[in-house]
Protein backbone atom coordinates (compact mmCIF):
# COMPACT_ATOMS: atom_id res chain seq x y z
CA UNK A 1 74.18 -6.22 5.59
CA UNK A 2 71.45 -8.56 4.57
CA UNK A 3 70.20 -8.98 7.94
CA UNK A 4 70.19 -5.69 8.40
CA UNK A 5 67.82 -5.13 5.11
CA UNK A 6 65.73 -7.90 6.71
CA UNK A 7 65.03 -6.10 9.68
CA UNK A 8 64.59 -2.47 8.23
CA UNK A 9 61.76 -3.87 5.45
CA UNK A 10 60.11 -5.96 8.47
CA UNK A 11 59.78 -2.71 10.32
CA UNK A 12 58.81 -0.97 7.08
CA UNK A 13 55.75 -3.80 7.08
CA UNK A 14 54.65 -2.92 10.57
CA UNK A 15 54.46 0.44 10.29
CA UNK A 16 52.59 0.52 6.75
CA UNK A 17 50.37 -2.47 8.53
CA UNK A 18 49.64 -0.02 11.75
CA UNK A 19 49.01 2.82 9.23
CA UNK A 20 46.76 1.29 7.48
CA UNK A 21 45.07 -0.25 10.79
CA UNK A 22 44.70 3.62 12.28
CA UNK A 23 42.97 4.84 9.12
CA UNK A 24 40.69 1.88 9.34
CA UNK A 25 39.61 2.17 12.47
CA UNK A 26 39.60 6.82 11.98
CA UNK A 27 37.44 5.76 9.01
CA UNK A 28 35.19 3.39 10.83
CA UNK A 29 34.37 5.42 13.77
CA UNK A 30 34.02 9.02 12.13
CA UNK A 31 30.91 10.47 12.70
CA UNK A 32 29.39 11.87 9.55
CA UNK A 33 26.69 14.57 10.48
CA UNK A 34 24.81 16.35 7.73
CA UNK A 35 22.07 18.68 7.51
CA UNK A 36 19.64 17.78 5.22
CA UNK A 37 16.25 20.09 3.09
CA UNK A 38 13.14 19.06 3.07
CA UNK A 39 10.48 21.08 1.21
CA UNK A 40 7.58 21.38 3.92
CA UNK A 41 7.06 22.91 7.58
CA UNK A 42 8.27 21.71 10.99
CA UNK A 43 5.13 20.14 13.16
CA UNK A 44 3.31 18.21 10.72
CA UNK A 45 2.76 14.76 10.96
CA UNK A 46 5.26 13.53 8.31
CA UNK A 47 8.23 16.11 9.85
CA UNK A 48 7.15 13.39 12.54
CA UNK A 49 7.87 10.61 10.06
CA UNK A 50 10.61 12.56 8.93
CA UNK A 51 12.33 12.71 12.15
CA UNK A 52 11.91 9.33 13.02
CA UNK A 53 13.32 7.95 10.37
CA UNK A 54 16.61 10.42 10.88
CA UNK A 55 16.64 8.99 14.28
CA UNK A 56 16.07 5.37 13.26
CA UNK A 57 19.05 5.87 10.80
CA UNK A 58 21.33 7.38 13.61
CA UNK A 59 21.07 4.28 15.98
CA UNK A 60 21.36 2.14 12.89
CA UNK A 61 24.70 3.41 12.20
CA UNK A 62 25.60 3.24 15.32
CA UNK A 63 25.77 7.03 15.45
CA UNK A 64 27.94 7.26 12.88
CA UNK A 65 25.34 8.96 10.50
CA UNK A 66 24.09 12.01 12.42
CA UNK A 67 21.25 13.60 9.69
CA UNK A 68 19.30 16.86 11.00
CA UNK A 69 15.90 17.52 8.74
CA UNK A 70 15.69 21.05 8.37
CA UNK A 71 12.43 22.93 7.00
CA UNK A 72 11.79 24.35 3.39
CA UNK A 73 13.34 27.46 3.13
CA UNK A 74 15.82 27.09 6.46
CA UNK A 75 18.92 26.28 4.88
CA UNK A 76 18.32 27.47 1.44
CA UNK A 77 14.91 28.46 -0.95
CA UNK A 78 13.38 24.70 -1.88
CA UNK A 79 14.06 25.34 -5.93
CA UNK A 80 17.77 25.94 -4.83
CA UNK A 81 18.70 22.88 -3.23
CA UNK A 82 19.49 20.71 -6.60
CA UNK A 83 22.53 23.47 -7.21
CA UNK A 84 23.51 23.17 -3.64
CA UNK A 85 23.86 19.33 -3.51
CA UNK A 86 25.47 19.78 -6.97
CA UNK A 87 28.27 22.15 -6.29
CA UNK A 88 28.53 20.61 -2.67
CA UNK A 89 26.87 24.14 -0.78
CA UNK A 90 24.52 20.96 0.43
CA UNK A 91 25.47 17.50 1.37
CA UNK A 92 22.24 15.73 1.43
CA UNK A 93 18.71 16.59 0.61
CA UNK A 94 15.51 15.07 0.69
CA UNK A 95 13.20 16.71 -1.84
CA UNK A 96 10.70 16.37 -4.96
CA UNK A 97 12.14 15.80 -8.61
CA UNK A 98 9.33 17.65 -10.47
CA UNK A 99 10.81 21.08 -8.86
CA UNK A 100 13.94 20.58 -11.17
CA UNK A 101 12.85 18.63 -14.57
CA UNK A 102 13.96 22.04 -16.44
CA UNK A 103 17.85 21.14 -15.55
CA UNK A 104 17.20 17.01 -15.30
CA UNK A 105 14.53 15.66 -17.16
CA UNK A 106 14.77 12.43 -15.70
CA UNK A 107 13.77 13.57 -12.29
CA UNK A 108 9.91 12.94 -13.73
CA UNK A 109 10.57 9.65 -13.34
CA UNK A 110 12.45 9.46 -9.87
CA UNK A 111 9.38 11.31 -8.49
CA UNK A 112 6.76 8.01 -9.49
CA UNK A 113 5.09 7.21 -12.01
CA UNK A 114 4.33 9.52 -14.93
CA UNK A 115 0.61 10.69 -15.02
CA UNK A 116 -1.85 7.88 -15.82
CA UNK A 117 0.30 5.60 -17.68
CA UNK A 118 0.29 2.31 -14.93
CA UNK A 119 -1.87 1.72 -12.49
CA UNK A 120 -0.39 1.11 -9.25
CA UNK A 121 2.73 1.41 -7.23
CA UNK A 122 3.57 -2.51 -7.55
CA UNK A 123 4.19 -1.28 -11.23
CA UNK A 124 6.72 1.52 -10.65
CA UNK A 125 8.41 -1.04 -8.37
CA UNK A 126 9.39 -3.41 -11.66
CA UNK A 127 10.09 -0.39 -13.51
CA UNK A 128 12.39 0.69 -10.66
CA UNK A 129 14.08 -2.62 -9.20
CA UNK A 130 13.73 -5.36 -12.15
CA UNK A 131 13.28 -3.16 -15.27
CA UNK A 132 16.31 -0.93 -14.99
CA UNK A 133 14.68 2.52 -14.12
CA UNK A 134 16.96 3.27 -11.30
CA UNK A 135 20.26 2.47 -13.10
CA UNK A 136 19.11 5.32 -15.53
CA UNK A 137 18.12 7.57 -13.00
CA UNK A 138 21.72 7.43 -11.15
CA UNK A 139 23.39 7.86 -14.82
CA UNK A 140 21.34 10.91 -14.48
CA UNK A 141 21.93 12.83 -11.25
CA UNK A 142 25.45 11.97 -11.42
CA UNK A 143 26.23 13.82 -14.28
CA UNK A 144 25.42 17.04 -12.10
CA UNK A 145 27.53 15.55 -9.44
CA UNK A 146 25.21 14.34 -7.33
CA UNK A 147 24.34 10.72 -5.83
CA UNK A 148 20.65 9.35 -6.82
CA UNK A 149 20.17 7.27 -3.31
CA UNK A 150 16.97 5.78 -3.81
CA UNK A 151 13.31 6.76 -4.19
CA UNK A 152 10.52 7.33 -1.16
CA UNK A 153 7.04 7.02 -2.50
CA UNK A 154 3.94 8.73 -0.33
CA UNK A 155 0.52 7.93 -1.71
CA UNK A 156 -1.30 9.07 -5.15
CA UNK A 157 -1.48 12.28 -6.26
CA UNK A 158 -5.15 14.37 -6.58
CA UNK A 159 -6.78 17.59 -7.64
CA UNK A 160 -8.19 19.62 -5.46
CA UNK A 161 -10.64 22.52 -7.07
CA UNK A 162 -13.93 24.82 -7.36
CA UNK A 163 -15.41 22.58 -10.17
CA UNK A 164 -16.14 19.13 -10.95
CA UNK A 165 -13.74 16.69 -13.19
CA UNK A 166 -15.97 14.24 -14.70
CA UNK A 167 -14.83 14.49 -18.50
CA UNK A 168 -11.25 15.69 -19.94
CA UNK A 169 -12.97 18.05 -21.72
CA UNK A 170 -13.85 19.85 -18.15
CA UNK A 171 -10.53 20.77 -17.52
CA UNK A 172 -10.69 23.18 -20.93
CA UNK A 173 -9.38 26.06 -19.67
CA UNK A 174 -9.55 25.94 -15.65
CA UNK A 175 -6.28 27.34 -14.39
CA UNK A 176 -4.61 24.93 -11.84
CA UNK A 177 -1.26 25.19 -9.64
CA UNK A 178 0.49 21.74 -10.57
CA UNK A 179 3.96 20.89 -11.04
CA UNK A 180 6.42 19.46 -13.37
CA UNK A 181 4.74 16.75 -15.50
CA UNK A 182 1.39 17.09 -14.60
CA UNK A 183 1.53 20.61 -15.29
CA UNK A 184 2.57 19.59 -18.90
CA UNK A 185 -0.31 16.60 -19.06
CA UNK A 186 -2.85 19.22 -17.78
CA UNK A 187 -2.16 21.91 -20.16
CA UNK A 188 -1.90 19.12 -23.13
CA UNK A 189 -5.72 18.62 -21.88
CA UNK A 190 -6.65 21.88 -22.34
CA UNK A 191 -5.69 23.76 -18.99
CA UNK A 192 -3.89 26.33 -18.11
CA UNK A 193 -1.67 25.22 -15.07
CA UNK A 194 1.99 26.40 -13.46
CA UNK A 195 3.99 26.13 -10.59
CA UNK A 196 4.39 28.51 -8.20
CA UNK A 197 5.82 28.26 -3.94
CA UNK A 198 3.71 26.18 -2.01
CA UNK A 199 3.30 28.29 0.60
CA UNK A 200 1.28 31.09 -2.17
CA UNK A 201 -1.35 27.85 -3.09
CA UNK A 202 -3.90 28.46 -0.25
CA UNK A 203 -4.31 32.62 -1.40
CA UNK A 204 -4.28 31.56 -5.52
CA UNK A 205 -7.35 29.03 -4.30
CA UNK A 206 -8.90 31.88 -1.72
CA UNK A 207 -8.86 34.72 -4.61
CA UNK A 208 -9.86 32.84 -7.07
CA UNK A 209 -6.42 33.05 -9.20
CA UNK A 210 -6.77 29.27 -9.65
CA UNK A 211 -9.71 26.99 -9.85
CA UNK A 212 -7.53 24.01 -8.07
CA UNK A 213 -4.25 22.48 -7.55
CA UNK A 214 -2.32 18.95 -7.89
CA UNK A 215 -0.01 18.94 -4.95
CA UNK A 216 1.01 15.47 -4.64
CA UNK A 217 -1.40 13.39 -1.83
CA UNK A 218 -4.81 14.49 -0.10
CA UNK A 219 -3.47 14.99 3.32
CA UNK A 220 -0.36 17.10 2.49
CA UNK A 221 -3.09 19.23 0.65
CA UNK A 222 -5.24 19.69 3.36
CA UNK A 223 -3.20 19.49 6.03
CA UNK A 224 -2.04 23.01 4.13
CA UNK A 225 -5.93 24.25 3.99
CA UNK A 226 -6.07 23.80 0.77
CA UNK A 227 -9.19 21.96 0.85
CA UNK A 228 -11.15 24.75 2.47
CA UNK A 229 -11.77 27.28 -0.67
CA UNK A 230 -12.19 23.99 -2.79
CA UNK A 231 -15.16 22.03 -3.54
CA UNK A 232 -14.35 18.91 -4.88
CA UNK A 233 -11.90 15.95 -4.67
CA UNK A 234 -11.17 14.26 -8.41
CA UNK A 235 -10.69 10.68 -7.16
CA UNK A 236 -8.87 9.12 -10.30
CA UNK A 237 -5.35 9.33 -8.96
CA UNK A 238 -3.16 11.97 -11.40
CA UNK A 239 -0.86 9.27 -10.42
CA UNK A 240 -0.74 6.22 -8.08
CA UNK A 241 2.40 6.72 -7.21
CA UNK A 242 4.17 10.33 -6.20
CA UNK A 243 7.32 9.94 -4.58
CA UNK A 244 9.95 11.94 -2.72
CA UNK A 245 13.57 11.12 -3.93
CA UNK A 246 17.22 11.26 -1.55
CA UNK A 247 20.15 12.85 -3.37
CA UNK A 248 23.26 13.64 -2.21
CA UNK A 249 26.41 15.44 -3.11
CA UNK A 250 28.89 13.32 -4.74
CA UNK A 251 31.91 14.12 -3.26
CA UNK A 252 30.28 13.59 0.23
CA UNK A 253 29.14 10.19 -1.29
CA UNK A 254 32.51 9.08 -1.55
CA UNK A 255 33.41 9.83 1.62
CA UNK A 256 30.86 7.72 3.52
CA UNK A 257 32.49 4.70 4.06
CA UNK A 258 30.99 1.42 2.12
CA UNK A 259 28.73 0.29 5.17
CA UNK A 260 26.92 3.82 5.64
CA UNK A 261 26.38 4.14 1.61
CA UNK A 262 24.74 0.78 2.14
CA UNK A 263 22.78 1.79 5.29
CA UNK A 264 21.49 4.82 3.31
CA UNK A 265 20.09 3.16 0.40
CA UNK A 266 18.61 0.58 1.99
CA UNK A 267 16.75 3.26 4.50
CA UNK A 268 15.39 4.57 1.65
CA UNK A 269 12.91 1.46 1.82
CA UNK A 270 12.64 1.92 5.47
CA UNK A 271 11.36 5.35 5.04
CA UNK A 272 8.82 4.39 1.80
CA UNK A 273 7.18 2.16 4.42
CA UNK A 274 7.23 4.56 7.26
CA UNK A 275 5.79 7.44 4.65
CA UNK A 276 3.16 5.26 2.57
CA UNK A 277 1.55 3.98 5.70
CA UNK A 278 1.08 7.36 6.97
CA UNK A 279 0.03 8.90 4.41
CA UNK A 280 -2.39 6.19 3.42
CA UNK A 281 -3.96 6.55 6.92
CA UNK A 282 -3.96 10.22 6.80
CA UNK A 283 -5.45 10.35 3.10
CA UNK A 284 -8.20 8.24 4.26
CA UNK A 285 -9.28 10.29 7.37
CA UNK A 286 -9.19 13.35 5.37
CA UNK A 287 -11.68 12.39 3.06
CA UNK A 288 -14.12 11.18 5.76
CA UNK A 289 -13.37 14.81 6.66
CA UNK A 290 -14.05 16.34 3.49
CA UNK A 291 -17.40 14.00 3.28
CA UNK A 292 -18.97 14.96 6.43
CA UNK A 293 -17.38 18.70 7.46
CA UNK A 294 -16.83 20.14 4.44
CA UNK A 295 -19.45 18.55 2.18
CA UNK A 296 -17.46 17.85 -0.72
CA UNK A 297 -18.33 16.33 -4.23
CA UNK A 298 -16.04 13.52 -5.59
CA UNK A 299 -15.97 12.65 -8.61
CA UNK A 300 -13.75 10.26 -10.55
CA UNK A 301 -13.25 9.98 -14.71
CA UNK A 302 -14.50 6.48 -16.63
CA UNK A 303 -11.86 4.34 -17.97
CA UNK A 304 -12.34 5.52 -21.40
CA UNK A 305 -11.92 9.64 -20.18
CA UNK A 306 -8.72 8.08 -18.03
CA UNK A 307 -7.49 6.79 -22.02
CA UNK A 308 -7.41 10.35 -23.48
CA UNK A 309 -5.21 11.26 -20.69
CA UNK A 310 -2.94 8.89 -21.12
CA UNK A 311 -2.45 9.81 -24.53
CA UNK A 312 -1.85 13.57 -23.52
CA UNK A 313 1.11 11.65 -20.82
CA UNK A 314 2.49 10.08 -23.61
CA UNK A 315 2.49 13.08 -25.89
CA UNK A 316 4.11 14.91 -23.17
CA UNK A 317 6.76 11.91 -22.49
CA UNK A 318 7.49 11.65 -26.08
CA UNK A 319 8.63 15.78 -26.15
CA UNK A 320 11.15 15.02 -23.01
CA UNK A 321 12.27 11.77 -25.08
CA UNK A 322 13.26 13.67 -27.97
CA UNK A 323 15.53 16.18 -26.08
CA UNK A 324 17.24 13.79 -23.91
CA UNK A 325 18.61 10.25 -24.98
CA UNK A 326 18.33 8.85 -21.10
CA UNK A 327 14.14 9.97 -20.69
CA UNK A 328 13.86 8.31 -23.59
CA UNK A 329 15.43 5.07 -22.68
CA UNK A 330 13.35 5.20 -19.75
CA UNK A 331 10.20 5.79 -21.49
CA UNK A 332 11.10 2.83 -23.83
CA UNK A 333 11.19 0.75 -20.77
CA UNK A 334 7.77 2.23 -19.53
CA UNK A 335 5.91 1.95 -22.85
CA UNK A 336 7.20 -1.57 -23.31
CA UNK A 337 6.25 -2.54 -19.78
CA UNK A 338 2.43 -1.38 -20.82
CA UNK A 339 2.49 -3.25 -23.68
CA UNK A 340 3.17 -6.36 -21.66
CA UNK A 341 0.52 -5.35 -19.51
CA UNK A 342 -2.06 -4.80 -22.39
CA UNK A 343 -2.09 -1.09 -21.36
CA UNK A 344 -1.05 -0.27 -24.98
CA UNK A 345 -1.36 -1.98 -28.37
């Protein structure tokens, strides 16, 4: 009888062992393929960028991570897509925070920096990596069920318009197209700016229903033709840094196996490099553009100018702060950070 127990719990052990090694090797060589939203248009240069890093990430894995970029509006209307990676409709998306602050404050800050508070991307990257900011902004996202992968910066982001920006006090008043945050600084400034589609900017500009438009970098505004019923290029960055985000849905988060989580966040660096460079490039050719096609006028506000719009940021960060407790950890951590840097007393 006892040899008999031997031999039934030994072959109890080999099965469980060549269970276990089946689902370990299902698990390791399913192939996990995912459409995935992103807010612009097929045929640009960054859908290039776009689709190079999808590809990049597919041999990477070993195609085991299949990702297809579809266009704004393909899948799903752009200012849908945080519900649809929430309730799962979506599995991935690769998008801009600022379209959804309303629902998750805290997506100001997975978007860059907020508007003229530090003064290069080097900064957000303490803020992000040493300082904590990331940790907060996963708390975040995953209360709506949804994965915070990692951040994708572009380039700085301008305004575009029919009049000149040399003084705060010039923006008393002009109506802009912004989003988000800077919507909120520019209107603390005296403007009157909202957000509306994308694709409606170029008409508002044409028919005079705006006088200009911040729209994240130069060359994704004029690659758009947004420069043409505009006039002049405010230099001073809004912000140095303007960022696209990757989210995905939770549940499909847990499913990727520990290998492709860690391929995906890590890509998220890949693509910052692959999108910064371009769009530094591209930003620089379109103001030689704008200098000798379109004779613009740039102008650019003095330090002191720069000051009173950081104090109508830090109004406008202060308001978030006091409706949600994790903002306002973050903007502790921001506003300390300055201090260090003698950027406040």
């Amino acid at each position: 009888m006892k040899k008999v127990c031997i031999i039934i719990l030994a072959i109890s052990v080999i099965l469980v062992g060549l269970t276990a090694g089946v689902s370990t090797v299902e698990a390791k060589d399913k192939v996990f393929k995912w459409d995935m939203t992103y807010p612009l248009y097929r045929g640009t240069w960054d859908w290039k960028v776009l689709e190079k890093w999808c590809a990049d990430l597919k041999k990477a894995s070993g195609g085991r991570l299949v990702i297809k970029p579809m266009a704004g509006g393909e899948i799903m209307p752009t200012m849908e897509t945080f519900d649809g990676v929430s309730t799962g409709t979506l599995k991935i998306d690769f998008s801009y925070g600022p379209y959804w602050i309303g629902k998750l404050p805290m997506a100001i800050y997975a978007s860059g920096l907020p508007p003229f508070t530090l003064p290069g991307v080097e900064h957000y990257k303490v803020l992000y990596h040493e300082l904590g900011l990331k940790e907060i902004i996963r708390r975040s996202y995953a209360k709506h069920n949804i994965f915070y992968v990692g951040v994708i910066p572009s380039n700085n982001a301008v305004l575009l318009g029919k009049f000149p920006v040399n003084k705060v006090s010039d923006l008393k008043g002009k109506k802009l197209r912004a989003t988000g945050l800077y919507a909120e600084v520019m209107n603390q400034a005296g403007a009157s700016a909202v957000y509306f589609p994308w694709g409606e900017i170029y008409g508002s500009l044409e028919k005079g229903v705006i006088d200009g438009v911040i729209a994240g970098p130069l060359s994704s505004q004029a690659d758009s033709g947004f420069h043409e019923p505009s006039k002049y290029l405010l230099e001073t960055p809004i912000t140095p840094v303007d960022a696209w985000s990757l989210h995905v849905n939770m549940d499909a988060w847990k499913k990727l196996p520990a290998d492709l989580q860690q391929l995906l966040i890590q890509s998220t660096s890949y693509a910052s490099d692959l999108f910064t460079a371009s769009y530094y490039v591209h930003d620089v050719q379109w103001r030689q553009k704008l200098a000798d096609k379109f004779g613009y006028t740039f102008t650019s506000l003095s330090e002191e100018e720069q000051l009173i719009m950081r104090k109508h940021s830090l109004a406008v960060l202060e308001k978030y702060s006091a409706k949600d407790p994790d903002f306002a950890e973050a903007t502790k951590i921001l506003k300390k950070y300055m201090t260090d840097l003698g950027l406040l007393k």
